[in-house]
Protein backbone atom coordinates (compact mmCIF):
# COMPACT_ATOMS: atom_id res chain seq x y z
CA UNK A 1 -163.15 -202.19 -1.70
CA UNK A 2 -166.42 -203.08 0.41
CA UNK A 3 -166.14 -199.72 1.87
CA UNK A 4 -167.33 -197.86 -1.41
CA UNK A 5 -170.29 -200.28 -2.00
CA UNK A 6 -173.91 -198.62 -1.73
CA UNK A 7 -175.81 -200.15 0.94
CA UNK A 8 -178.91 -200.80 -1.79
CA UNK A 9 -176.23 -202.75 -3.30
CA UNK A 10 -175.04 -204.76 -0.29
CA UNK A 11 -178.84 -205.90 0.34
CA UNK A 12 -179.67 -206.75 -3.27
CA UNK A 13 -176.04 -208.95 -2.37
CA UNK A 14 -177.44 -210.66 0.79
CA UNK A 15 -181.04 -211.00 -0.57
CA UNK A 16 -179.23 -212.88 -4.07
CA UNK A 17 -181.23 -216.25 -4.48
CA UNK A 18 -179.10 -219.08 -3.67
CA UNK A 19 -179.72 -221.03 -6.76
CA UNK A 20 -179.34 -218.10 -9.38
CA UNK A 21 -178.88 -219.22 -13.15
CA UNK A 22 -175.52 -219.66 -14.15
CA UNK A 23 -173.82 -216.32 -15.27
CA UNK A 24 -175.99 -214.55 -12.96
CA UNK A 25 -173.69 -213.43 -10.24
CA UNK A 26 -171.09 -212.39 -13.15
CA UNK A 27 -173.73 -210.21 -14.82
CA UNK A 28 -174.26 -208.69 -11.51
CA UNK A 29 -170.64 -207.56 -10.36
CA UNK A 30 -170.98 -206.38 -14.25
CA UNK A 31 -173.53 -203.98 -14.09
CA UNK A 32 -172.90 -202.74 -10.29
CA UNK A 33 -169.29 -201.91 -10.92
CA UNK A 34 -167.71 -204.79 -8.60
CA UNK A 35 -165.62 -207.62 -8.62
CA UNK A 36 -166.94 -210.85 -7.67
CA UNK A 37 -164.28 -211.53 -4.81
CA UNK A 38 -166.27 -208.38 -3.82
CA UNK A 39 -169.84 -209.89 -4.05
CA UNK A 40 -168.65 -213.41 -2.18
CA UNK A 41 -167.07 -211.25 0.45
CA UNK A 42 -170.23 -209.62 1.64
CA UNK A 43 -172.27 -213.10 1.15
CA UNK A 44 -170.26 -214.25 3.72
CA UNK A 45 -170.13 -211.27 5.98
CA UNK A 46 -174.25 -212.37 6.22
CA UNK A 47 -173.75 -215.32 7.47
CA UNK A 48 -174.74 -215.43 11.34
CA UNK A 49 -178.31 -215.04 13.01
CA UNK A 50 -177.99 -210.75 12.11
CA UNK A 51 -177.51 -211.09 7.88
CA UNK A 52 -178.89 -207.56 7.70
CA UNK A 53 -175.17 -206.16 9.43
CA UNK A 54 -173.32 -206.75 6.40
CA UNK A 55 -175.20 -203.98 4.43
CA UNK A 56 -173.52 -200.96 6.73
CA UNK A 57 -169.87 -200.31 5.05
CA UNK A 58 -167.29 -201.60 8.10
CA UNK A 59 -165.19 -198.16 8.92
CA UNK A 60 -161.03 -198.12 8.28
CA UNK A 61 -160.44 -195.62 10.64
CA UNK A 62 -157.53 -196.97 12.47
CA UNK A 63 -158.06 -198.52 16.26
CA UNK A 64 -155.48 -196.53 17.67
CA UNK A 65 -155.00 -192.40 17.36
CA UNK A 66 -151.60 -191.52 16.39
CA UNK A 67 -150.57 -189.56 19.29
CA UNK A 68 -150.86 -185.37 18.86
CA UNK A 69 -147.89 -183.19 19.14
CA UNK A 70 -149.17 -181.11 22.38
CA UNK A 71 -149.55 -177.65 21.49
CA UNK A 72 -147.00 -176.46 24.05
CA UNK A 73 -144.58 -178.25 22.82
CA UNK A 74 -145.57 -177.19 19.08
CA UNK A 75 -145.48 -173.57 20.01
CA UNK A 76 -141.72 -174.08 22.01
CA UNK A 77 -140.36 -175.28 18.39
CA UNK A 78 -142.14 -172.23 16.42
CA UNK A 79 -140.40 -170.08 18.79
CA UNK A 80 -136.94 -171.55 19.01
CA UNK A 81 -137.05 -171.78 15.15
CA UNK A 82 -138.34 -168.00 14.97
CA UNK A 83 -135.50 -166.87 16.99
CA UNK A 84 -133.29 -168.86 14.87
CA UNK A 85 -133.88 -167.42 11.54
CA UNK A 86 -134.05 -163.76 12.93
CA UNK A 87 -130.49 -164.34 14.46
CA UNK A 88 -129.61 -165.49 10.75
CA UNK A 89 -129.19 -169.11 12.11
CA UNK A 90 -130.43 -172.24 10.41
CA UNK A 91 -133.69 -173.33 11.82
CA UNK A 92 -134.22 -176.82 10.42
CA UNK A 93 -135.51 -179.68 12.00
CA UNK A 94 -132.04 -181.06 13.49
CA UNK A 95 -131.27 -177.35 14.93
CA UNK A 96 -134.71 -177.21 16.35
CA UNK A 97 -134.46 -180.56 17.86
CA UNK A 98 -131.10 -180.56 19.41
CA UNK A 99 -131.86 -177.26 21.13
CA UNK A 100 -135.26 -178.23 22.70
CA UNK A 101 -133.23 -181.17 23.94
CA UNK A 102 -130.52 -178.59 25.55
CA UNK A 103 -133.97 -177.52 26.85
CA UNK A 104 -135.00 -180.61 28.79
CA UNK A 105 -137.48 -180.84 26.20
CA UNK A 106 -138.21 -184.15 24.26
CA UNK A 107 -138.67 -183.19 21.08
CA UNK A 108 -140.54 -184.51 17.92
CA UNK A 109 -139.19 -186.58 14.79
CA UNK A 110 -137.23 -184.57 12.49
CA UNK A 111 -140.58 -185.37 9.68
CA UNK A 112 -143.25 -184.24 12.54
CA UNK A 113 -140.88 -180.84 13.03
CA UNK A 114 -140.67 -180.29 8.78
CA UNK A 115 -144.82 -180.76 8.86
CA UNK A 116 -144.97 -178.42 11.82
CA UNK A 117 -142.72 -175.64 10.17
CA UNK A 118 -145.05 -176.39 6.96
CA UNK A 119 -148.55 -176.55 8.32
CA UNK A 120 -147.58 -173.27 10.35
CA UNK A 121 -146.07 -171.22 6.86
CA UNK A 122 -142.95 -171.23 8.00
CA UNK A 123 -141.06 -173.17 5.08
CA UNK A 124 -140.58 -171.75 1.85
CA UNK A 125 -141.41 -174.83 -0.97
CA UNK A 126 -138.38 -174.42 -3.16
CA UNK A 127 -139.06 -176.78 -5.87
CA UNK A 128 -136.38 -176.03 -8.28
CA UNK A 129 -133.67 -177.19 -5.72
CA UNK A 130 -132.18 -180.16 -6.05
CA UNK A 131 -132.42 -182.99 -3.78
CA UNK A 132 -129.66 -184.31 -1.40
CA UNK A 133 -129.88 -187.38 -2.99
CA UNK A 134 -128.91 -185.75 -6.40
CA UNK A 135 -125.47 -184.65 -5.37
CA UNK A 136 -122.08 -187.05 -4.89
CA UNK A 137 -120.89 -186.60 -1.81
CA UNK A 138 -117.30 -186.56 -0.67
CA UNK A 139 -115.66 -186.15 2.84
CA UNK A 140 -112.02 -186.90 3.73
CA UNK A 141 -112.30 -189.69 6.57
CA UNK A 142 -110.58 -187.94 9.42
CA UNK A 143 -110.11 -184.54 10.98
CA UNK A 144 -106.88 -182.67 8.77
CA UNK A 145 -107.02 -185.12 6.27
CA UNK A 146 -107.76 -181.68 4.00
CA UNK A 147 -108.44 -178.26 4.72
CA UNK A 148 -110.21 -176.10 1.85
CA UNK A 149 -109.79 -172.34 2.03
CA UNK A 150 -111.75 -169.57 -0.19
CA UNK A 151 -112.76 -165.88 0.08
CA UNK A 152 -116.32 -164.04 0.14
CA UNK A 153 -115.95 -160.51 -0.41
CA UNK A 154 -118.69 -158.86 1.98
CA UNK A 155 -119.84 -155.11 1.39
CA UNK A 156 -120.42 -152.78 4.59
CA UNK A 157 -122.82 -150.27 4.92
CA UNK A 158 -120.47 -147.79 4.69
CA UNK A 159 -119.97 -148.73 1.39
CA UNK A 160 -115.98 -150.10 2.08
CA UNK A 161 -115.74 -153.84 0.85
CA UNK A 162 -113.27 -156.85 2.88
CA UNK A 163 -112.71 -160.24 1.68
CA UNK A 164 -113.42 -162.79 4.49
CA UNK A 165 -111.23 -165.57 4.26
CA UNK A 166 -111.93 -168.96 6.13
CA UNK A 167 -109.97 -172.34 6.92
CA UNK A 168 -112.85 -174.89 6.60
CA UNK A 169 -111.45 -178.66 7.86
CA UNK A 170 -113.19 -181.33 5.44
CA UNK A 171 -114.23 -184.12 7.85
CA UNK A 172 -115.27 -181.70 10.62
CA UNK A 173 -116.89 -179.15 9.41
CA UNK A 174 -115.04 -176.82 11.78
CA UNK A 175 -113.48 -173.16 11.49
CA UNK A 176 -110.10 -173.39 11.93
CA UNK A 177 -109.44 -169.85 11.14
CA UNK A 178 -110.87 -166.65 9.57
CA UNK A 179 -109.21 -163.26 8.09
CA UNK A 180 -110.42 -159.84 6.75
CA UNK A 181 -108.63 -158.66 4.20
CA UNK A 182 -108.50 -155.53 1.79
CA UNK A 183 -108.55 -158.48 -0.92
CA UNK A 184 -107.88 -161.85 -2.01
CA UNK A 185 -104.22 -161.86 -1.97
CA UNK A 186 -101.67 -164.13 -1.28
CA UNK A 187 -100.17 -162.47 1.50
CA UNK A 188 -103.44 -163.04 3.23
CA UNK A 189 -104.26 -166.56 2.46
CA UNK A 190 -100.55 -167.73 4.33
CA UNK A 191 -101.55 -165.54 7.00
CA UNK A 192 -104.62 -167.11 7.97
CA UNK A 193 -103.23 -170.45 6.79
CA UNK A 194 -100.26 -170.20 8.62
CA UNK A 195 -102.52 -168.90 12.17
CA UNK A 196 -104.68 -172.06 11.66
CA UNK A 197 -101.12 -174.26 11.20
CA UNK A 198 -100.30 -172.55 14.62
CA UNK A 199 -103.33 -173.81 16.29
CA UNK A 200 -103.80 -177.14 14.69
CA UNK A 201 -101.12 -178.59 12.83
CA UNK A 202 -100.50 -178.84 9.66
CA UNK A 203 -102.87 -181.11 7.10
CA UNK A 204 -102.68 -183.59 4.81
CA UNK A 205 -103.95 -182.43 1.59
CA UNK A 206 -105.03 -178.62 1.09
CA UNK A 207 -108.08 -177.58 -1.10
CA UNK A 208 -107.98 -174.58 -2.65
CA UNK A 209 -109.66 -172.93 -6.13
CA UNK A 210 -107.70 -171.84 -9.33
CA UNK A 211 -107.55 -168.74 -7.92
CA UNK A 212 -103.83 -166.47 -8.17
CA UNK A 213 -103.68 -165.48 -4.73
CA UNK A 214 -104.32 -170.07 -3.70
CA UNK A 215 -102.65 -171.90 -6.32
CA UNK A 216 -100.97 -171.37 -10.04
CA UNK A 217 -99.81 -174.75 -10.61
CA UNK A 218 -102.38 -175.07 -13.49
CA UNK A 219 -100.85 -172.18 -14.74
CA UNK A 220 -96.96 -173.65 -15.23
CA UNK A 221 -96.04 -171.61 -11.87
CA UNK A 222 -96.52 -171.82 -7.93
CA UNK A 223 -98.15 -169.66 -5.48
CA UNK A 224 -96.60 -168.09 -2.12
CA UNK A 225 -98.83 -170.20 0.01
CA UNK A 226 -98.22 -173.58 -2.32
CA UNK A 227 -94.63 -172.73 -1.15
CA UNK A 228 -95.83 -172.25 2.13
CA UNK A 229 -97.80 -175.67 2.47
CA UNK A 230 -94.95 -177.36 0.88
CA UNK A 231 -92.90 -176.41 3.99
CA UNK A 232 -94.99 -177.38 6.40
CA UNK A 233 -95.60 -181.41 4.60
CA UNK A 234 -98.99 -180.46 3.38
CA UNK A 235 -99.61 -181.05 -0.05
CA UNK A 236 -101.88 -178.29 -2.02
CA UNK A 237 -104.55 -179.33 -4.23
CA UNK A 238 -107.13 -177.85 -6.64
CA UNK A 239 -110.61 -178.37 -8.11
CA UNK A 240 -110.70 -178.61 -11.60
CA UNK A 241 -111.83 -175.24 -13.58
CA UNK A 242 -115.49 -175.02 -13.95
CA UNK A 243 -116.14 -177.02 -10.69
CA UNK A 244 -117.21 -175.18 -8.09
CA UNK A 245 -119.14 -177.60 -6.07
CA UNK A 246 -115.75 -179.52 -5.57
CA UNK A 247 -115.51 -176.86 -2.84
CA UNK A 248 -119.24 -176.98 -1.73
CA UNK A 249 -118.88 -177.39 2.14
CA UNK A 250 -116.32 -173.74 2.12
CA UNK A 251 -119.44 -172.06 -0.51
CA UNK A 252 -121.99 -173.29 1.70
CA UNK A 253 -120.06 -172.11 5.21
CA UNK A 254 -119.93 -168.55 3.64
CA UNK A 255 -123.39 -169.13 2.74
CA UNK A 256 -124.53 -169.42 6.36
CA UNK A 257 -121.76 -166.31 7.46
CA UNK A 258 -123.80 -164.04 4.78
CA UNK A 259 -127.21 -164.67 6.16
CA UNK A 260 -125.81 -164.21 10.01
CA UNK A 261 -124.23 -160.78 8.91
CA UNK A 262 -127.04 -159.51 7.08
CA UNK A 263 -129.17 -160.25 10.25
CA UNK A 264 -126.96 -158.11 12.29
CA UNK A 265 -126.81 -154.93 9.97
CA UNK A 266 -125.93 -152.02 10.20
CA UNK A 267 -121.97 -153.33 9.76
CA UNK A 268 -120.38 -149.81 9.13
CA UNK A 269 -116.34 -150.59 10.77
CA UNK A 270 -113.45 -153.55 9.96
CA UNK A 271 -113.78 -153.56 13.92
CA UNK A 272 -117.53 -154.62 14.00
CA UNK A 273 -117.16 -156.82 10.96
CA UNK A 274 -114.17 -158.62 12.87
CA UNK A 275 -116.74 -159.24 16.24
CA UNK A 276 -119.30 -160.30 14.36
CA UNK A 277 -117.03 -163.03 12.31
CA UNK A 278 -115.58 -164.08 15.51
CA UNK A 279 -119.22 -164.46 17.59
CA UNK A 280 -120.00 -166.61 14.38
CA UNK A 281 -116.71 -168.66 14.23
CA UNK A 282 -117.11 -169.78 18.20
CA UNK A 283 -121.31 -170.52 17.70
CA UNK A 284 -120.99 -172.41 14.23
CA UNK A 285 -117.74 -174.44 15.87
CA UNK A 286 -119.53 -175.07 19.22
CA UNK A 287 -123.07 -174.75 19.31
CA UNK A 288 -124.96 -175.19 16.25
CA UNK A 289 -124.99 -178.49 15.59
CA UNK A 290 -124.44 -179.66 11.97
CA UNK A 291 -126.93 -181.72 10.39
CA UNK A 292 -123.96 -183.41 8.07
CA UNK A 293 -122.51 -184.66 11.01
CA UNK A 294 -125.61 -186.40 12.82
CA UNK A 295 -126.39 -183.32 15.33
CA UNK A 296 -122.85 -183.04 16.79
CA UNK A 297 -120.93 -179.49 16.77
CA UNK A 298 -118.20 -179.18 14.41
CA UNK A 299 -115.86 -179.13 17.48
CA UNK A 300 -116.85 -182.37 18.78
CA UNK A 301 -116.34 -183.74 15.36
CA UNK A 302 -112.79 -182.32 15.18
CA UNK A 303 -111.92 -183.65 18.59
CA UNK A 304 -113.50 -186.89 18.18
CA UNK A 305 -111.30 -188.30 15.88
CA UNK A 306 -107.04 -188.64 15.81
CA UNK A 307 -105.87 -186.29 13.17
CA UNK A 308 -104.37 -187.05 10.39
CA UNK A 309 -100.66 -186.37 9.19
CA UNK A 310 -99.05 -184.14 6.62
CA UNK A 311 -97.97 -186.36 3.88
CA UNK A 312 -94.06 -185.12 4.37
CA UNK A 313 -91.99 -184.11 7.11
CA UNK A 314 -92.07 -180.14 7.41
CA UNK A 315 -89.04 -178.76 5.73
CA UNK A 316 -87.20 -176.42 8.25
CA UNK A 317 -87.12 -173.70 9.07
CA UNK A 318 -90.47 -172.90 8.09
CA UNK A 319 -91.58 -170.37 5.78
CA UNK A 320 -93.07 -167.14 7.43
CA UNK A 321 -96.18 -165.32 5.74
CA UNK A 322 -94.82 -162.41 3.16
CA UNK A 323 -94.76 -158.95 4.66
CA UNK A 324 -95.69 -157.12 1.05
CA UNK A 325 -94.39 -153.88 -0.05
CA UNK A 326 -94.83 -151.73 -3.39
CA UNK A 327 -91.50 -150.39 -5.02
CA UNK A 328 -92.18 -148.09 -8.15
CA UNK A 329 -95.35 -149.97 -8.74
CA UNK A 330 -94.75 -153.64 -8.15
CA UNK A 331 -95.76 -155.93 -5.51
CA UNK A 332 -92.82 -157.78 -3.91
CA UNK A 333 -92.98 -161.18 -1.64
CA UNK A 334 -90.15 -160.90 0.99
CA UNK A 335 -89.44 -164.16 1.19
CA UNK A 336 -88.75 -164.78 -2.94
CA UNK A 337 -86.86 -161.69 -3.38
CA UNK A 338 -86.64 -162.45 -7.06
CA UNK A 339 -90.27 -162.98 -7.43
CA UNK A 340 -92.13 -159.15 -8.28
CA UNK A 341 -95.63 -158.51 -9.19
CA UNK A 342 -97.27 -155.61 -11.31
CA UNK A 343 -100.14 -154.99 -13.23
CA UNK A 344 -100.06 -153.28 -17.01
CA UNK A 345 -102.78 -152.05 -18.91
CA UNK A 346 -102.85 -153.34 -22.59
CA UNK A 347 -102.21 -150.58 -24.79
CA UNK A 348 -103.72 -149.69 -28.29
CA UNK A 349 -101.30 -151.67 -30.00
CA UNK A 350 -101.66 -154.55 -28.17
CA UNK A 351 -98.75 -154.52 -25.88
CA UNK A 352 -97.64 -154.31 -22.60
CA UNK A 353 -94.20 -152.68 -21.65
CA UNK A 354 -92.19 -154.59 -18.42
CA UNK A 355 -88.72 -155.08 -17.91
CA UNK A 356 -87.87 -153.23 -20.94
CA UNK A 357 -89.89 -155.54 -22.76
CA UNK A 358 -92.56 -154.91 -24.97
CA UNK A 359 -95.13 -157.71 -25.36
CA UNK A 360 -97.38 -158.17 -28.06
CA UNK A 361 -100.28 -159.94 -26.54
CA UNK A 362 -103.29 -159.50 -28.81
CA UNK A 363 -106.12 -157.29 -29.48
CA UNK A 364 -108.46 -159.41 -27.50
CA UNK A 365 -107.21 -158.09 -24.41
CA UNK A 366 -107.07 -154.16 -25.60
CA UNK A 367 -108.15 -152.05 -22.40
CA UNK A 368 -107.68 -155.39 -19.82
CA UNK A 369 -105.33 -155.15 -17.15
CA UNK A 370 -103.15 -157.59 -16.65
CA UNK A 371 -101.10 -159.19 -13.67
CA UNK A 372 -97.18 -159.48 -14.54
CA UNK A 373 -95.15 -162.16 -12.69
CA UNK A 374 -91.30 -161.83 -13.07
CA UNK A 375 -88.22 -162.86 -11.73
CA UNK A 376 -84.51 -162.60 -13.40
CA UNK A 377 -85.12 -165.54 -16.07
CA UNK A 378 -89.02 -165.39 -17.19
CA UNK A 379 -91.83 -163.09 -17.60
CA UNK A 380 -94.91 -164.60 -16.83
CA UNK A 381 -98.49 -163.04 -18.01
CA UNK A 382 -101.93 -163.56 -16.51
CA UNK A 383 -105.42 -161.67 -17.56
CA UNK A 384 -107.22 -159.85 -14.78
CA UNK A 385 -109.38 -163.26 -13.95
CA UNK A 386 -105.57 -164.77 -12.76
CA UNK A 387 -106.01 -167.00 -15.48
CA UNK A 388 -102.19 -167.62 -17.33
CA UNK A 389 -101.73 -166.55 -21.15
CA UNK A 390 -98.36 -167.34 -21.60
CA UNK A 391 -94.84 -166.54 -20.39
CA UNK A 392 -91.41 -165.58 -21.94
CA UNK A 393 -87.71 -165.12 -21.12
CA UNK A 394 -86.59 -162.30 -19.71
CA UNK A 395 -84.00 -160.13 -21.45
CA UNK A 396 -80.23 -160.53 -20.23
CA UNK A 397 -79.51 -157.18 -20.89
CA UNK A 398 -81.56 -154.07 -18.79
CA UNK A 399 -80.52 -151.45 -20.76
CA UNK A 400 -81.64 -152.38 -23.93
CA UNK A 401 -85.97 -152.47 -24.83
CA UNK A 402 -86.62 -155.70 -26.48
CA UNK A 403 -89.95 -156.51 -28.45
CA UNK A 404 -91.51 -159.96 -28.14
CA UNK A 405 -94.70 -162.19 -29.29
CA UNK A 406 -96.03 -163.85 -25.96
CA UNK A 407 -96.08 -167.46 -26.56
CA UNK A 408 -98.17 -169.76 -24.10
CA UNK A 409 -96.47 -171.91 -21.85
CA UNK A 410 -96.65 -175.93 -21.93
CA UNK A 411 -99.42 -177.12 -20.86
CA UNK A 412 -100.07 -176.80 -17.06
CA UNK A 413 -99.38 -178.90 -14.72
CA UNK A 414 -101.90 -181.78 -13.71
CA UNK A 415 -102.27 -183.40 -10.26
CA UNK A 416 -102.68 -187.29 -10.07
CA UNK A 417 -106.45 -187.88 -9.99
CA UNK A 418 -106.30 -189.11 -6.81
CA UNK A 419 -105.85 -185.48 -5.86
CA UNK A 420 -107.67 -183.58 -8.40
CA UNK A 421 -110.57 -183.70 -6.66
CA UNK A 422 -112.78 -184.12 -9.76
C-alpha cells in the first residue's frame, strides 16, 4: 500500500535516474520492502509541474462521515432497554426498536442498537452459546397446525411449589392458555387443553413430551388427554426421548415467564402467582413483539393467517376433563371408570403388592416408588420418572393373592416419522 511508504522512500522513488542499470529498480523494491507495482505507482503520481506532491502518503479516510447516532436518541434506547430487563422483559435490538417506533421515534439498525447495548456494557458476551445458525429450525406453516404443551414447576417464596402449564401454538408463537396446578397431572393438562379448545378450536397435530400425565403411547398405553385430543380430531404427537429441543419454542416461552416472575418477587399466594401469569400471557400475546416472527406480536401472527383443521371430524359428544378422586389410595379418572391409578413402594424383596398381586420387579428398583396403572384385564407398571417397565394380566379371581414375574410389554408404539417430530 502507498500509504505505509516512508516519505525518504517516496523521494529516493521520484529522484530514481531515468536510465538506471538493468535490475536496478528490482534491487530497490528488494531492499525497501515494496513491490514494484508500488515503485511505478508513485513514479507516476510525479508526473505534473509539482513532482515533489507524491512524497506525502494520500489519506483513506473516507469522503463522507457515516452519520452519528444522536445522543438523544442513544440515551432513549438505553432507557427503554433498562426498563425492559428490570421488568424481566427481553431487551434486544427488535424489542428496543419496535417500541421507540410505538414512540414516534425512528430508530437505529438492529447492528447499530447491538453496538450501542455493547459499547455502553449492557450485553453480556456469552461465547459458549451457540449460534442461531447452528440450530434446525422447524415451524408448522399455519396458525393450529400444532399446539405443544409442557409444565415448569415454579417455587414461591413461601416455600409452596405450582406447576405452570402453557398451550404454546407452533406457527404463532401465541399463549393460548395457561394453568397452575398442584402438579403435572393429567387431570390438569385436559383442563387447560380443553379451555384453549374452547377458545380456539381444536388443532391439527398436538406436541407434547414423554411425560405420564401428556402421552404413554411409547409406553404400549394412552393418556387421558391422548383420549381427549382424539375426540376432538386432533392427533397427539411426541418428541422422541432424549430430545428436548424438539419442544424448544414451549422451553424457551417458560424461559422468558421465569425471568418476568423473578423480576416481580416477592410471589408468596396461588392468587398473586395467577395475576402475574395472566399480566404476562396478555403482554407476551399482544405487545412484545417476537423477533421469530419479524417484529409482529404473537396475536397478530395468530390472526393473520386461516387456521388450520383437525385432521378428523370431532367424535361426539366430546370428552369432558376428569374430575379426580382418591378411593383407599388410588387415583381414579371419571370418565374411564375402569382405569385406577396408585403408587407402591418396592419392598425388600423386590415386589410390589396390587390387586392381590404380588410383583416381582427387581432389585434395581428397591426403595423406588412406582406408579400402578390398572383396569379389569392388565396391570401396567411405570418407575417414578413415568417411564413403562412392563405390564401383566390381571388375576380373574379377587379373592385369591397371586405371585408374578413382571414381563415388559412389546415394544412401544411408534408414530410415522412424519409425526415424530425427530
Amino acid at each position: 500500500m502507498t500509504t505505509r511508504i516512508a516519505a525518504s522512500v517516496r523521494l529516493a522513488i521520484i529522484q530514481f535516474p531515468d536510465r538506471a542499470p538493468r535490475g536496478a529498480v528490482s534491487r530497490f523494491c528488494a531492499a525497501h520492502g515494496i513491490s514494484r507495482a508500488q515503485f511505478y505507482r508513485i513514479q507516476g503520481e510525479a508526473t505534473g509541474d509539482n513532482p515533489t506532491v507524491a512524497v506525502a502518503a494520500k489519506t483513506t479516510a473516507p469522503k463522507h462521515q457515516a452519520a452519528q447516532v444522536d445522543p438523544a436518541v442513544e440515551a432513549v434506547a438505553l432507557e427503554i432497554r433498562a426498563q425492559l430487563i428490570k421488568d424481566g422483559w427481553d431487551g434486544g435490538p427488535v424489542t428496543v426498536a419496535t417500541m421507540m417506533l410505538r414512540r414516534g421515534l425512528t430508530p437505529p439498525s438492529r447492528a447499530t442498537l447491538a453496538r450501542i447495548f455493547t459499547r455502553n456494557g449492557m450485553v453480556e458476551a456469552q461465547p459458549q452459546k451457540k449460534p442461531r445458525a447452528a440450530y434446525r429450525r422447524f415451524t408448522y406453516p399455519d396458525p393450529n397446525g400444532c399446539w405443544q404443551l409442557d409444565g415448569m414447576y415454579f417455587e414461591l417464596d413461601s416455600g409452596i411449589t405450582r406447576c405452570i402449564l402453557q398451550v404454546e401454538d407452533d406457527n404463532a408463537r401465541i399463549v393460548l392458555e395457561s394453568l397452575i396446578a398442584v402438579s403435572e397431572n393429567s387431570a390438569a393438562a385436559i383442563e387447560v387443553v380443553s379451555r384453549a379448545v374452547i377458545r380456539h378450536g381444536a388443532p391439527r397435530y398436538f406436541l407434547t413430551d414423554n411425560g405420564l400425565a401428556f402421552n404413554q403411547s411409547r409406553r404400549g398405553s394412552e393418556a387421558g388427554l391422548e383420549k381427549y385430543l382424539r375426540s376432538q380430531g386432533a392427533t397427539p404427537i411426541t418428541g422422541r426421548p432424549g430430545k428436548p429441543t424438539t419442544q424448544g419454542k414451549n422451553e424457551r416461552l417458560h424461559q422468558t415467564l421465569r425471568r418476568f416472575l423473578d423480576a416481580n418477587r416477592p410471589i408468596n399466594t396461588v392468587k398473586r402467582l395467577q395475576a402475574l401469569v395472566d399480566q404476562f400471557d396478555d403482554y407476551y400475546n399482544n405487545t412484545r413483539p417476537h423477533q421469530s416472527l419479524g417484529g409482529l406480536t404473537p396475536a397478530q401472527a395468530y390472526n393473520a393467517k386461516p387456521k388450520a383443521q383437525p385432521a378428523d371430524k370431532p367424535l361426539p359428544p366430546p370428552l369432558l376433563p376428569p374430575v379426580r378422586r382418591r378411593q383407599a389410595g388410588e387415583t381414579v379418572a371419571e370418565n374411564d371408570p375402569g382405569a385406577h391409578w396408585a403408587d407402591r413402594i418396592v419392598r425388600d424383596d423386590f415386589r410390589i403388592n396390587i390387586c392381590h398381586t404380588r410383583i416381582y420387579v427387581g432389585p434395581h428398583l428397591l426403595g423406588q416408588t412406582l406408579h400402578i396403572m390398572f383396569d379389569d384385564a392388565f396391570i401396567t407398571v411405570f418407575d417414578q420418572n413415568g417411564t413403562f417397565i412392563g405390564r401383566t394380566p390381571r388375576p380373574n379371581d379377587p379373592t385369591r393373592n397371586t405371585s408374578v414375574s413382571m414381563k415388559p410389554l412389546r415394544k412401544p408404539t411408534e408414530f410415522p416419522d412424519e409425526l415424530s417430530h425427530k
